[in-house]
N, C-alpha and C. Protein backbone atom coordinates (compact mmCIF):
# COMPACT_ATOMS: atom_id res chain seq x y z
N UNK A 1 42.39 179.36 90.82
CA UNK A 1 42.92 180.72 90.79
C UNK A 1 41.92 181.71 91.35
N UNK A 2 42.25 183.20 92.16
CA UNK A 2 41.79 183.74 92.17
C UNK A 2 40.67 184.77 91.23
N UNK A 3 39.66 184.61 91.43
CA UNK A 3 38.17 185.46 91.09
C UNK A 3 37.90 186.14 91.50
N UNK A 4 37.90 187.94 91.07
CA UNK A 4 36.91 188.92 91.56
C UNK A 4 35.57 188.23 91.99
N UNK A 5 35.06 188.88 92.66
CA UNK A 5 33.93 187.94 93.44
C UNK A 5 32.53 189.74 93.66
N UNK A 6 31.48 189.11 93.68
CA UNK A 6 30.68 190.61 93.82
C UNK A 6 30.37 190.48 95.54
N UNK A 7 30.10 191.55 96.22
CA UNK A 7 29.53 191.90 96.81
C UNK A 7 30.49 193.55 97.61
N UNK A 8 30.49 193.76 98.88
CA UNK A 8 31.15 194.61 99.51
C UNK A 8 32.56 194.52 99.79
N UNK A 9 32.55 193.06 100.32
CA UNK A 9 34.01 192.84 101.13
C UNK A 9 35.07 192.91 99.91
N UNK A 10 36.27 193.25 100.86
CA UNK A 10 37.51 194.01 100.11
C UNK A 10 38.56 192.63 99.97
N UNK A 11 39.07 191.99 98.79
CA UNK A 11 39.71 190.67 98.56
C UNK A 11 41.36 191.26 99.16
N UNK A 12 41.88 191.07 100.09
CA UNK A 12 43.26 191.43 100.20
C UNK A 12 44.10 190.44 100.59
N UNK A 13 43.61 189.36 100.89
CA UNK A 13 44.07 188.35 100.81
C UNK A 13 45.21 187.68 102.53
N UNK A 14 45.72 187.13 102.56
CA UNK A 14 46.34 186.78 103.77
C UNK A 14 47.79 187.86 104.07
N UNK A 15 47.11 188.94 104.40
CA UNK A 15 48.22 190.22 104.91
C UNK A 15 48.89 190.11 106.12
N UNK A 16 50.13 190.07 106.06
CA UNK A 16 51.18 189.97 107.20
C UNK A 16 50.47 190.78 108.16
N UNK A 17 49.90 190.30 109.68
CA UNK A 17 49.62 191.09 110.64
C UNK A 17 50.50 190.87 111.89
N UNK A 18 50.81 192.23 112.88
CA UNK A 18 51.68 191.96 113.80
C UNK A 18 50.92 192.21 114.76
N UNK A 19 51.31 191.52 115.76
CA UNK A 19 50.47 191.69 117.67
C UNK A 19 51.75 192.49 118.11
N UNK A 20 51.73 192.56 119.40
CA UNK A 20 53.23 192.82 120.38
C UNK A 20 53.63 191.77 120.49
N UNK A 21 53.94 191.01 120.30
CA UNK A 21 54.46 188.77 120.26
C UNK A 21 54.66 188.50 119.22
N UNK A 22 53.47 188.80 118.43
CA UNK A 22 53.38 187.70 117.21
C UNK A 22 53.02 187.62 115.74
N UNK A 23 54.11 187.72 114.64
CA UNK A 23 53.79 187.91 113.30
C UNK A 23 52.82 186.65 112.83
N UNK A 24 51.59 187.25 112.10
CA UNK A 24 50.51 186.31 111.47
C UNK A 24 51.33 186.49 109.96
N UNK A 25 51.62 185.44 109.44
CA UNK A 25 52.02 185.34 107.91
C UNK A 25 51.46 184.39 106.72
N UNK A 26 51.09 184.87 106.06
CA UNK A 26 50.31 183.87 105.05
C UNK A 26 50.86 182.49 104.85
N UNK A 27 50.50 181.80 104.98
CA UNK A 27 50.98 180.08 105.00
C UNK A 27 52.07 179.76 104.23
N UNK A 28 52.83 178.95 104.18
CA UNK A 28 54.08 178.32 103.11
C UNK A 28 53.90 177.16 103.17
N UNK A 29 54.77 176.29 102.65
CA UNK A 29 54.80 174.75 102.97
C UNK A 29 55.87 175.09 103.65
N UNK A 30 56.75 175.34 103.90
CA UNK A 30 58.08 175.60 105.23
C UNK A 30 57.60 174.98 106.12
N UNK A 31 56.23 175.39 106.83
CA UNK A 31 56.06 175.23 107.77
C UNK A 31 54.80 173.88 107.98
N UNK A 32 54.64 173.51 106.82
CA UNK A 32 53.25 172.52 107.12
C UNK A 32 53.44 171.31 107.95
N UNK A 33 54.78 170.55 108.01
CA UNK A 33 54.87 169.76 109.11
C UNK A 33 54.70 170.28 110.24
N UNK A 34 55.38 170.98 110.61
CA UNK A 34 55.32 171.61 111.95
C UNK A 34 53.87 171.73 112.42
N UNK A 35 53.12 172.60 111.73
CA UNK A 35 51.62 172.57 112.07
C UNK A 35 50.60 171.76 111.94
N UNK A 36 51.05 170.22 111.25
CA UNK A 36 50.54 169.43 111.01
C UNK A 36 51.01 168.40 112.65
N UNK A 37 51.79 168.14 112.96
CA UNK A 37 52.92 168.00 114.06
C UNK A 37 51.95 168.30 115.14
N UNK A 38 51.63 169.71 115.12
CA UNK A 38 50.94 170.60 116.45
C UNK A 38 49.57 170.03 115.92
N UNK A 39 49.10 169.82 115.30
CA UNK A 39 47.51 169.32 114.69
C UNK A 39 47.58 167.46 115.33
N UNK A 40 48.46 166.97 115.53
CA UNK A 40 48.23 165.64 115.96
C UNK A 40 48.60 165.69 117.46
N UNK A 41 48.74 166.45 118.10
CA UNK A 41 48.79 166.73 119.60
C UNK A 41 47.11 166.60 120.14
N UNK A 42 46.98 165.40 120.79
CA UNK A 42 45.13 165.24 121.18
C UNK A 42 44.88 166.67 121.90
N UNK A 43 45.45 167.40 122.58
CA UNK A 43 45.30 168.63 123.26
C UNK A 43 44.99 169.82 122.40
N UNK A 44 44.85 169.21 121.42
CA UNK A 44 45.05 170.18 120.07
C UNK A 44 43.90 169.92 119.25
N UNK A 45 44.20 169.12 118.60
CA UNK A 45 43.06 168.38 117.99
C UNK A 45 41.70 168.07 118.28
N UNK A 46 41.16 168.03 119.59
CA UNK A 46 39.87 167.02 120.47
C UNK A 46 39.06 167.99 119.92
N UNK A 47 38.75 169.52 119.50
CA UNK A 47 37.68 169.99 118.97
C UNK A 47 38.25 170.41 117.47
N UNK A 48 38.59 169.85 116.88
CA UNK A 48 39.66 170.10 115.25
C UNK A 48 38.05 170.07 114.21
N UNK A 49 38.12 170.91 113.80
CA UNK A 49 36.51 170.53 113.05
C UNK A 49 36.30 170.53 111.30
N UNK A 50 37.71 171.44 110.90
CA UNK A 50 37.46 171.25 109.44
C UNK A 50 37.68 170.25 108.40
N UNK A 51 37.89 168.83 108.95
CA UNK A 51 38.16 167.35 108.14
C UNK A 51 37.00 166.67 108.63
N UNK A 52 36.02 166.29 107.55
CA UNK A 52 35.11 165.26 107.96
C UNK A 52 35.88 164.19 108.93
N UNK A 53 34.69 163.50 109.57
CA UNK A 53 35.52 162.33 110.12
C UNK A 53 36.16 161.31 109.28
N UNK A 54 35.08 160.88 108.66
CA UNK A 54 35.43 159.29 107.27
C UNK A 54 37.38 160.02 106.76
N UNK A 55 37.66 161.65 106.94
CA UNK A 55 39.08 161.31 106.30
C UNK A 55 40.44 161.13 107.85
N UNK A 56 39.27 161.20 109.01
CA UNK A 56 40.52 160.82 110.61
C UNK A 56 41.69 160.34 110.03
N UNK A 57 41.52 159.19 109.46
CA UNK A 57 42.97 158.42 109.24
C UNK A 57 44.08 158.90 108.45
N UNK A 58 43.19 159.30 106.94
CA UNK A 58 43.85 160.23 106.23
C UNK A 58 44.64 161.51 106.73
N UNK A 59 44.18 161.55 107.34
CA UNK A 59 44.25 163.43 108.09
C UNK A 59 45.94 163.03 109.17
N UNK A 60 45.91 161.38 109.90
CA UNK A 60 46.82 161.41 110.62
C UNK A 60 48.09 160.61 110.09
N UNK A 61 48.16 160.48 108.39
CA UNK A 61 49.38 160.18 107.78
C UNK A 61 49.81 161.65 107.02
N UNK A 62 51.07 161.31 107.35
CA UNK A 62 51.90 163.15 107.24
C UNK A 62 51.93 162.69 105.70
N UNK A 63 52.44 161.52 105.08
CA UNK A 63 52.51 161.27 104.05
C UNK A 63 51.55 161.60 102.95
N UNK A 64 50.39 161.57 103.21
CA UNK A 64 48.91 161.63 102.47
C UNK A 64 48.73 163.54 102.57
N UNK A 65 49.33 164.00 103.64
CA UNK A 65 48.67 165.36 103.83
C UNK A 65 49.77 166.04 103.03
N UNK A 66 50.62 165.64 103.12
CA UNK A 66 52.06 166.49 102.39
C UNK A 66 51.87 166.65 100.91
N UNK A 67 51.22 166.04 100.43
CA UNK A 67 50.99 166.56 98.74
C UNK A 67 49.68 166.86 99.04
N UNK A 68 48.57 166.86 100.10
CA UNK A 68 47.42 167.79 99.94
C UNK A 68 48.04 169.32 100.13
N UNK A 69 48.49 168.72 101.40
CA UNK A 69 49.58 171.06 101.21
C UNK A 69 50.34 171.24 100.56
N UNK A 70 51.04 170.82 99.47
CA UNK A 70 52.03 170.85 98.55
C UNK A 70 50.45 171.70 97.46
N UNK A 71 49.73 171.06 96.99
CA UNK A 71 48.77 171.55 95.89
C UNK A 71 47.70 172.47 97.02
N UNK A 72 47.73 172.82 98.33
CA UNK A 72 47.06 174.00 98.39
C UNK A 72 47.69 175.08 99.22
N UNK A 73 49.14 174.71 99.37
CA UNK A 73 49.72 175.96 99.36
C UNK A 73 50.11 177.00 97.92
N UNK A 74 49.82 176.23 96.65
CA UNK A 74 49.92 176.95 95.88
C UNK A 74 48.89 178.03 95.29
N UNK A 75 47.77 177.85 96.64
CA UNK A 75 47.34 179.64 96.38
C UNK A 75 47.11 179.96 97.43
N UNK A 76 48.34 179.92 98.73
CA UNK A 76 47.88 180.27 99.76
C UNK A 76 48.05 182.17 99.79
N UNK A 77 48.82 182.55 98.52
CA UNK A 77 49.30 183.88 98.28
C UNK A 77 47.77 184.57 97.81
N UNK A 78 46.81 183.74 97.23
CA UNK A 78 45.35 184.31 96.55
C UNK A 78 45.00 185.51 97.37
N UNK A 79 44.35 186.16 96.87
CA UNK A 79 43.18 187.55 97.58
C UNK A 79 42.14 187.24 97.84
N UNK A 80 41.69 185.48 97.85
CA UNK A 80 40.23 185.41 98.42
C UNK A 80 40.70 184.63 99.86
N UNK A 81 41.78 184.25 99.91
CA UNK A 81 42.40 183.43 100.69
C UNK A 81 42.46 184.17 102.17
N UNK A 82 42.37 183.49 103.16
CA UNK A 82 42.23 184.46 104.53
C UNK A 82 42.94 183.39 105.72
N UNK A 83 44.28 182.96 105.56
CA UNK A 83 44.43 181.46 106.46
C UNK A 83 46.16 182.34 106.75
N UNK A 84 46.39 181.95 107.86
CA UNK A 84 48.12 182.51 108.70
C UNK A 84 48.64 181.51 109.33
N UNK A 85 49.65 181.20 109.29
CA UNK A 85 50.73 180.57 110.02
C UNK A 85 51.32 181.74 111.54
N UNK A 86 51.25 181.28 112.50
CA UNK A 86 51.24 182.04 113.48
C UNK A 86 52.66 181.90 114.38
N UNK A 87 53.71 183.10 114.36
CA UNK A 87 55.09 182.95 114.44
C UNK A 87 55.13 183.64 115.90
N UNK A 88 56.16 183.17 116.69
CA UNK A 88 56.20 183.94 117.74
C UNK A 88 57.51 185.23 117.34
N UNK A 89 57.56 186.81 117.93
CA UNK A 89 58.08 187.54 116.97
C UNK A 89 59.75 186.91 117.79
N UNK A 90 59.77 186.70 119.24
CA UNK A 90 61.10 186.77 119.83
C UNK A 90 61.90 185.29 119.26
N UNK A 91 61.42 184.03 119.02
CA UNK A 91 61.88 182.97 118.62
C UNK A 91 61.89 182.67 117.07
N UNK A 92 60.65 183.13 116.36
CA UNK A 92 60.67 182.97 114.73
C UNK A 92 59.73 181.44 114.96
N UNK A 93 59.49 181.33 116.14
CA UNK A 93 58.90 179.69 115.62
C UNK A 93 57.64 179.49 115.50
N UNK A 94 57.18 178.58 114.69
CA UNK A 94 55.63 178.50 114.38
C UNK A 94 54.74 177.77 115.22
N UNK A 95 54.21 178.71 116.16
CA UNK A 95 52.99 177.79 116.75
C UNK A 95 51.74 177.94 116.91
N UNK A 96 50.97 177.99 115.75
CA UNK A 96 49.95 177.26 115.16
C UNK A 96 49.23 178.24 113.86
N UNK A 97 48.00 178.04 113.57
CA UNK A 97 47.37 178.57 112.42
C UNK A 97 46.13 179.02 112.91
N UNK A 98 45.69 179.88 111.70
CA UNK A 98 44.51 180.33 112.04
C UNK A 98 43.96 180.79 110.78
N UNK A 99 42.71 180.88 110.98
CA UNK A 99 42.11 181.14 109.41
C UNK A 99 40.59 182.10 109.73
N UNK A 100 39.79 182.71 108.55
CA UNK A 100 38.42 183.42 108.18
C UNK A 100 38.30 183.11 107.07
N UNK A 101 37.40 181.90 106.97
CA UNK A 101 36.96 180.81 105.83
C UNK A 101 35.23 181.31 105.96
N UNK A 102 35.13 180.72 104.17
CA UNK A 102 33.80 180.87 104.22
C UNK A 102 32.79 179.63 104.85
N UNK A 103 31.48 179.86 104.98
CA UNK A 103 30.70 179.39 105.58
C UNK A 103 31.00 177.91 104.99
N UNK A 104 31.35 176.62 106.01
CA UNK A 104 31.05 175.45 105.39
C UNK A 104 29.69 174.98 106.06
N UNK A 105 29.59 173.70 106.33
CA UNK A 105 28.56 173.02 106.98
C UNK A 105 28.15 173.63 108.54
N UNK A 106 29.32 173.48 108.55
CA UNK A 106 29.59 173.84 110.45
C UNK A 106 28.85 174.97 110.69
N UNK A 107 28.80 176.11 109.82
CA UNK A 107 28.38 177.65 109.80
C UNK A 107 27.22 177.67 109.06
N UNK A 108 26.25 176.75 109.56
CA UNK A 108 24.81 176.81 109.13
C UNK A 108 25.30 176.60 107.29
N UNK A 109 25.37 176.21 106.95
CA UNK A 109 25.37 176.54 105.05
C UNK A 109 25.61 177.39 104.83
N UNK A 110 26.35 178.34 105.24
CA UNK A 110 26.25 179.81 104.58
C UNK A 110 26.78 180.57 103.20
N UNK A 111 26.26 181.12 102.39
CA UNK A 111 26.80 181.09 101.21
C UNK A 111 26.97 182.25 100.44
N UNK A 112 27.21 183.16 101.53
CA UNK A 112 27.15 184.59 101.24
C UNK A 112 29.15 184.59 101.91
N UNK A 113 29.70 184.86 100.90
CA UNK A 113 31.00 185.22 101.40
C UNK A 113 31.62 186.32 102.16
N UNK A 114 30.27 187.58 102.33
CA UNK A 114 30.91 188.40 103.37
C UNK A 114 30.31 188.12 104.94
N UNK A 115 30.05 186.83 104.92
CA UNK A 115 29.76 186.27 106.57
C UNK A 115 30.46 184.73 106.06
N UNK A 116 31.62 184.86 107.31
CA UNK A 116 32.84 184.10 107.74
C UNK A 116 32.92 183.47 108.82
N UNK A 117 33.36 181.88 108.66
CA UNK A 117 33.58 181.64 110.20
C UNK A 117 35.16 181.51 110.55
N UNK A 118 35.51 181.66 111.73
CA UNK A 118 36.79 181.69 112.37
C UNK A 118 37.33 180.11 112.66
N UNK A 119 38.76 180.17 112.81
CA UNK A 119 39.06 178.79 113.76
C UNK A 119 40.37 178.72 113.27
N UNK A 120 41.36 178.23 114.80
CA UNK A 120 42.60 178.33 114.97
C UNK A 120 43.27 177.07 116.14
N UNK A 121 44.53 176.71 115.71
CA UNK A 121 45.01 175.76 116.66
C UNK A 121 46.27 176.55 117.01
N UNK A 122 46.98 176.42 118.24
CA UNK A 122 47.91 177.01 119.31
C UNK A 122 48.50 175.73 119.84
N UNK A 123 49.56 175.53 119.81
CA UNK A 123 50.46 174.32 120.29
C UNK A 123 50.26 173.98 121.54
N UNK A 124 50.03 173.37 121.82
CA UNK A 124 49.65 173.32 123.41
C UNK A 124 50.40 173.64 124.65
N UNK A 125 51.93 173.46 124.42
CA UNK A 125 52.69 173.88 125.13
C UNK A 125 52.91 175.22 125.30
N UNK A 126 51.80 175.96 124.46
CA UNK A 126 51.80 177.59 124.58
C UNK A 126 50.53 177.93 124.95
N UNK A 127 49.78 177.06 125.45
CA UNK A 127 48.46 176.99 125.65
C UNK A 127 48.32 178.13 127.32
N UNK A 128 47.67 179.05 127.55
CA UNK A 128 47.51 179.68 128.46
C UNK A 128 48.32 181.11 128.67
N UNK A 129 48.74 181.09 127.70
CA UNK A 129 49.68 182.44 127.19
C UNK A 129 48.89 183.54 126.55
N UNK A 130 47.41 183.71 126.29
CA UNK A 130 47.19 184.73 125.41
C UNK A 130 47.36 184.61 124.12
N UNK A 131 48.10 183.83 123.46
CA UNK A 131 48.42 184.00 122.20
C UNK A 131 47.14 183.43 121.07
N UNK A 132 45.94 182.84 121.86
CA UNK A 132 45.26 182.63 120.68
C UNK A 132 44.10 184.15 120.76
N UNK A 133 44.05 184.15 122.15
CA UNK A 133 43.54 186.10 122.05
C UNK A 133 44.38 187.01 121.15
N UNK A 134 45.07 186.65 121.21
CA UNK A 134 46.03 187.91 120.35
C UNK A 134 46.09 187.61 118.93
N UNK A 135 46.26 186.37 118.43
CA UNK A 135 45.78 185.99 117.17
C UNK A 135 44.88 186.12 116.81
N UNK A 136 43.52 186.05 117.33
CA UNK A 136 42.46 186.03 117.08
C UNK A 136 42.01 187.28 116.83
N UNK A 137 42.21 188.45 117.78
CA UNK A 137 42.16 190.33 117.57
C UNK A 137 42.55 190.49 116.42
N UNK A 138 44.03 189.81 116.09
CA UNK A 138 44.55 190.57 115.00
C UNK A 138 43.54 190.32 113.86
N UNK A 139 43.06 189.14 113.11
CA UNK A 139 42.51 188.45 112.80
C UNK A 139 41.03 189.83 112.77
N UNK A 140 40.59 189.28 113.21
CA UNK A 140 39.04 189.80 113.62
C UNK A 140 39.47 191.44 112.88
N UNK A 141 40.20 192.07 113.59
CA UNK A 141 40.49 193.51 113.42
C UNK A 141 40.48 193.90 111.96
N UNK A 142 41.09 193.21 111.39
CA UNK A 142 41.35 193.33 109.88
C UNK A 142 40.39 192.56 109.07
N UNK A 143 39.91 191.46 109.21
CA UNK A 143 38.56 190.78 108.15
C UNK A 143 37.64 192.26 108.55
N UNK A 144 37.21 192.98 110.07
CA UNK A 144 36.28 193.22 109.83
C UNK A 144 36.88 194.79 109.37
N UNK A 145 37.96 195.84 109.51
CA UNK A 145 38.58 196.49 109.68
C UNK A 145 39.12 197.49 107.78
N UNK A 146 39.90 196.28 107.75
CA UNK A 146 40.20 195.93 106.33
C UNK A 146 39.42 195.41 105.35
N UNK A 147 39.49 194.66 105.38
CA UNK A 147 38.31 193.72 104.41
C UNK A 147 36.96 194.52 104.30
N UNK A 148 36.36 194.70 105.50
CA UNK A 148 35.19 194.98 105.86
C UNK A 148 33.88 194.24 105.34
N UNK A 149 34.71 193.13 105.89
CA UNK A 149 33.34 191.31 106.32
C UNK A 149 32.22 192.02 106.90
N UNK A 150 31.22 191.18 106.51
CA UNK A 150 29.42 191.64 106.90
C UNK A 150 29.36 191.30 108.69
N UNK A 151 29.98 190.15 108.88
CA UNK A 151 29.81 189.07 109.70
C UNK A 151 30.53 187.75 110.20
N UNK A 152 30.61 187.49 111.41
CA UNK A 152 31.71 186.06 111.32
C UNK A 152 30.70 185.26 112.26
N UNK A 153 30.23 184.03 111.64
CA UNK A 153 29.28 183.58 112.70
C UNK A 153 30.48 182.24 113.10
N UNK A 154 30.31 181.47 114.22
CA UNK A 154 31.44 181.18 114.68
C UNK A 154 31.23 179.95 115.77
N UNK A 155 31.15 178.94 116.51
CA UNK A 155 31.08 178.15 117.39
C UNK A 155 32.13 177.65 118.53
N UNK A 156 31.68 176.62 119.62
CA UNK A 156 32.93 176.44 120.09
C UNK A 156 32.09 175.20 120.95
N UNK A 157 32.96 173.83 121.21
CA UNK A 157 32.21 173.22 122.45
C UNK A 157 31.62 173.74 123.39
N UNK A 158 31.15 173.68 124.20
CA UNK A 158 30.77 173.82 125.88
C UNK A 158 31.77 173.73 126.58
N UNK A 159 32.02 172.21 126.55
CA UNK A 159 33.20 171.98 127.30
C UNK A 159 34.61 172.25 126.91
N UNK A 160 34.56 173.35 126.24
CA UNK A 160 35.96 173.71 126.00
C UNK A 160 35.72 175.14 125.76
N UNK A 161 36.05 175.72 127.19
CA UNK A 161 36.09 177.01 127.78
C UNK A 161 37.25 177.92 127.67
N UNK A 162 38.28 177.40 126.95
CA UNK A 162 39.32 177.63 126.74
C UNK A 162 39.12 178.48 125.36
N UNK A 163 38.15 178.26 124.28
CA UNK A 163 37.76 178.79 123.03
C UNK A 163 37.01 179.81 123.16
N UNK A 164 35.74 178.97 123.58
CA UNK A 164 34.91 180.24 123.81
C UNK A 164 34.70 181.38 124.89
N UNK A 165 35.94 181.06 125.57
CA UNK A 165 36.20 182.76 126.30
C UNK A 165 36.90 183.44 125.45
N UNK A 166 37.76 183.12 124.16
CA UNK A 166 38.55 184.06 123.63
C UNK A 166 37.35 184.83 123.09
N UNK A 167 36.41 184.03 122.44
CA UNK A 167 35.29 184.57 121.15
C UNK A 167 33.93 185.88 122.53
N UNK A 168 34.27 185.36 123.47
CA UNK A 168 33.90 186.40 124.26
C UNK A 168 34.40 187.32 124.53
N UNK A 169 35.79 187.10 124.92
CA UNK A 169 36.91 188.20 125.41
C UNK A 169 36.53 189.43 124.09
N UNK A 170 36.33 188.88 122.87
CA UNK A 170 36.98 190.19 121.43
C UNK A 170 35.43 190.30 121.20
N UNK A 171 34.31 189.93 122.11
CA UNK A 171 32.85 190.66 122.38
C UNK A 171 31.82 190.08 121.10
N UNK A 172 32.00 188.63 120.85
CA UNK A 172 31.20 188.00 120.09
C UNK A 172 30.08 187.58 120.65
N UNK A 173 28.81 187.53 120.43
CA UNK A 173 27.92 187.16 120.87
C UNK A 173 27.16 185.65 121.05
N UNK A 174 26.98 185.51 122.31
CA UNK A 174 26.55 184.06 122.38
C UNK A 174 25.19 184.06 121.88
N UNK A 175 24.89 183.14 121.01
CA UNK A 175 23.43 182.89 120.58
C UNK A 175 22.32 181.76 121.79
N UNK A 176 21.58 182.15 121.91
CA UNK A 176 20.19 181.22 122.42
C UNK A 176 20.57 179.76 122.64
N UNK A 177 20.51 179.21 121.47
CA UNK A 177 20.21 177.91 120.90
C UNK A 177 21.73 177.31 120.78
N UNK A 178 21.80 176.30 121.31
CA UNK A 178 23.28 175.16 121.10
C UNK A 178 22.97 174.56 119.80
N UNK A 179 24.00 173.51 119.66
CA UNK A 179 23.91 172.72 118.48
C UNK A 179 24.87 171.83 118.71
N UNK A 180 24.68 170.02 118.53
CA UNK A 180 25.29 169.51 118.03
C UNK A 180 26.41 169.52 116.79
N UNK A 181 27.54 169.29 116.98
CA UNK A 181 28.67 168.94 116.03
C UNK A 181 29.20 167.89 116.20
N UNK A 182 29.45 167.14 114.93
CA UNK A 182 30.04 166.42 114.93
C UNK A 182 31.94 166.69 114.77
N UNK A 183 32.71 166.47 115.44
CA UNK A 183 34.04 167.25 115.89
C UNK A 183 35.21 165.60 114.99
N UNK A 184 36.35 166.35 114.16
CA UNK A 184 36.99 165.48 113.34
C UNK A 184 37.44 164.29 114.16
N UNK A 185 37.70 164.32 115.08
CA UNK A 185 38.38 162.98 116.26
C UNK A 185 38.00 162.79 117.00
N UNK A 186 36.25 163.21 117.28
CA UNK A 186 35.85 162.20 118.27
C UNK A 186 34.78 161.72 117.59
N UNK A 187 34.45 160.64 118.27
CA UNK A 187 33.25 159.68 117.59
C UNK A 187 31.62 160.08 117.84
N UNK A 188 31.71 160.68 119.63
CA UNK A 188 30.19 161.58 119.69
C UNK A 188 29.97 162.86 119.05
N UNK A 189 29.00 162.90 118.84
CA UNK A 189 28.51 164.77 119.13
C UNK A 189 28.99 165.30 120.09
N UNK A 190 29.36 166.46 119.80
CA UNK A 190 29.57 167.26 120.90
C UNK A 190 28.59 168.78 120.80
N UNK A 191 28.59 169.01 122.18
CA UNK A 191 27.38 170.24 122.13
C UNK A 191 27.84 171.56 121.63
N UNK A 192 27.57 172.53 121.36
CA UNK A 192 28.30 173.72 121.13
C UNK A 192 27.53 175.39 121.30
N UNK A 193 27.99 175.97 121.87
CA UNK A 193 27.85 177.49 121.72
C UNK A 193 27.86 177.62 120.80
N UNK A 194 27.18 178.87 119.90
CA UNK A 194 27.20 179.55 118.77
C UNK A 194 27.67 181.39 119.46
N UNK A 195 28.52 181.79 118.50
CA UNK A 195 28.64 183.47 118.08
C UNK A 195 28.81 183.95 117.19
N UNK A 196 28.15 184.88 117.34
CA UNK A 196 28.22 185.99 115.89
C UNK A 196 28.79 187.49 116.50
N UNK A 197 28.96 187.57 115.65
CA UNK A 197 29.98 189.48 115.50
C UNK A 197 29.12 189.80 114.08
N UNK A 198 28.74 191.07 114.38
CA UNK A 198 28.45 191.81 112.92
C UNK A 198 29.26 192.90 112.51
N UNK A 199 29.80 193.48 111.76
CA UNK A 199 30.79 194.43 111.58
C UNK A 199 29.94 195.52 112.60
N UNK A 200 28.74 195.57 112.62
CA UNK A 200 27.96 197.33 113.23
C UNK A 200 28.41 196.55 114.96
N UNK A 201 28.42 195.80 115.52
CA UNK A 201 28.76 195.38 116.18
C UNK A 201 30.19 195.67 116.95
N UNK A 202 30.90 195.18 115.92
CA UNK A 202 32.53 195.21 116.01
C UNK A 202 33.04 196.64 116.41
N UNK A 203 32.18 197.53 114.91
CA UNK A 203 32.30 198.94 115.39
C UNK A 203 32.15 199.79 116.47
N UNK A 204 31.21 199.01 116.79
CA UNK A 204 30.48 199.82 118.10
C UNK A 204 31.47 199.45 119.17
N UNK A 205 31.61 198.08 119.30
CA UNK A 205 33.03 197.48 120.57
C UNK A 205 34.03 198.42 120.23
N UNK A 206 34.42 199.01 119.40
CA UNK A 206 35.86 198.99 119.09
C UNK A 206 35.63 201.17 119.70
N UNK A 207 34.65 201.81 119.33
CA UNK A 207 34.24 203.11 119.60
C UNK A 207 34.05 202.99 121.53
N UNK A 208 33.44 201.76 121.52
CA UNK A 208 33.01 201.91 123.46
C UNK A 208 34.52 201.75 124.02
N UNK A 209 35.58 201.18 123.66
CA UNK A 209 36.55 200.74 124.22
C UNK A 209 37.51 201.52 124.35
C-alpha cells in the first residue's frame, strides 16, 4: 500500500496525461496482454531492461505473467506509482507503456526517490511516428512539472539510436563515461549512453524554448 514518503517530490500518482495523439492512462489489467503481446515483439524487446535475465523464460509465458499483473495491477491506482498504458486518442488502442520508476540497479543504486529513471516500449508497427517523443514529453513534463522530481538519470544502448535521440530531443544530457548493461534478452553486454535531466535543467529548457 501506499506510504507518505519524506522528501520534496509531490506523490500524485499515475495522472491521466494528454499529447495531441495520445492519452497516457494509469495501467489496468484490460490491457496487460496486449502490452505484454507488444513486449514479445524482438523489435521491441532487444533493449527491454527491467526483468533480470535468469527470469527470460518466465517473462515469455503469458501464463506466469498474468497473475504477476493480476497482483500488481492492484496498486497501479497508488500515489507513489508513476507507470501509463499509452492509448492512441483517434483509435482507443494501446500501444505501449511507459513508466518514472525509482532508481534500480540499472540507475547506479540510487536510493533517493526524487531522482528517477525513465523507460518505455512503442509497438513497433508504430515505430517512427513520434509517439515515443510525445510520450516521453508528456511524461518528463509532469514528474518534473508536477511532481517536481530532483532528477531522472536515464540510459540507452549505443546502438539503438532510435532511444537515445528521443532522451536528446526533450534536452537530456549525455554523460562522459558509457557503461556496460546487461539487457533482459540478450546474452552479451551491451554498451550504453548515460543521461541525466535535473529539474534546474528542465527549467531552464523549458524558459529558453
Amino acid at each position: 500500500m501506499y506510504k507518505e514518503r519524506c522528501g520534496t517530490m509531490k506523490y500524485l500518482g499515475s495522472k491521466t496525461l494528454e499529447t495531441n495523439r495520445l492519452i497516457l492512462k494509469a495501467q489496468s489489467m484490460r490491457e496487460q496482454k496486449r502490452l505484454w503481446e507488444i513486449l514479445m515483439i524482438p523489435e521491441v524487446n532487444r533493449y527491454f531492461l527491467t526483468v533480470p535475465v535468469k527470469f527470460r523464460d518466465k517473462l515469455k509465458d503469458w501464463n506466469i505473467q498474468k497473475k504477476y499483473y493480476e497482483e500488481d495491477m492492484k496498486y497501479a491506482n497508488d500515489k507513489d506509482v508513476f507507470r501509463w498504458s499509452i492509448f492512441l486518442k483517434e483509435t482507443g488502442e494501446c500501444i505501449g507503456r511507459i513508466s518514472c520508476h525509482e532508481g534500480h540497479d540499472e540507475d547506479e543504486n540510487i536510493n533517493n526517490p526524487n531522482i528517477r529513471g525513465v523507460g518505455w516500449i512503442i509497438d513497433s508497427k508504430y515505430h517512427g511516428n513520434g509517439y515515443g517523443t510525445e510520450a516521453a514529453e508528456a511524461m518528463v513534463d509532469f514528474m518534473f512539472l508536477e511532481c517536481e522530481i530532483e532528477e531522472i538519470i536515464t540510459g540507452a544502448a549505443i546502438c539503438n539510436p532510435a532511444s537515445w535521440k528521443i532522451m536528446e530531443r526533450l534536452g537530456f544530457e549525455r554523460q562522459e563515461q558509457t557503461k556496460m548493461v546487461q539487457y533482459t534478452f540478450l546474452d552479451e553486454l551491451t554498451e550504453d549512453y548515460s543521461y541525466v535531466m535535473t529539474r534546474e535543467k528542465f527549467l531552464l529548457n523549458k524558459i529558453i524554448k
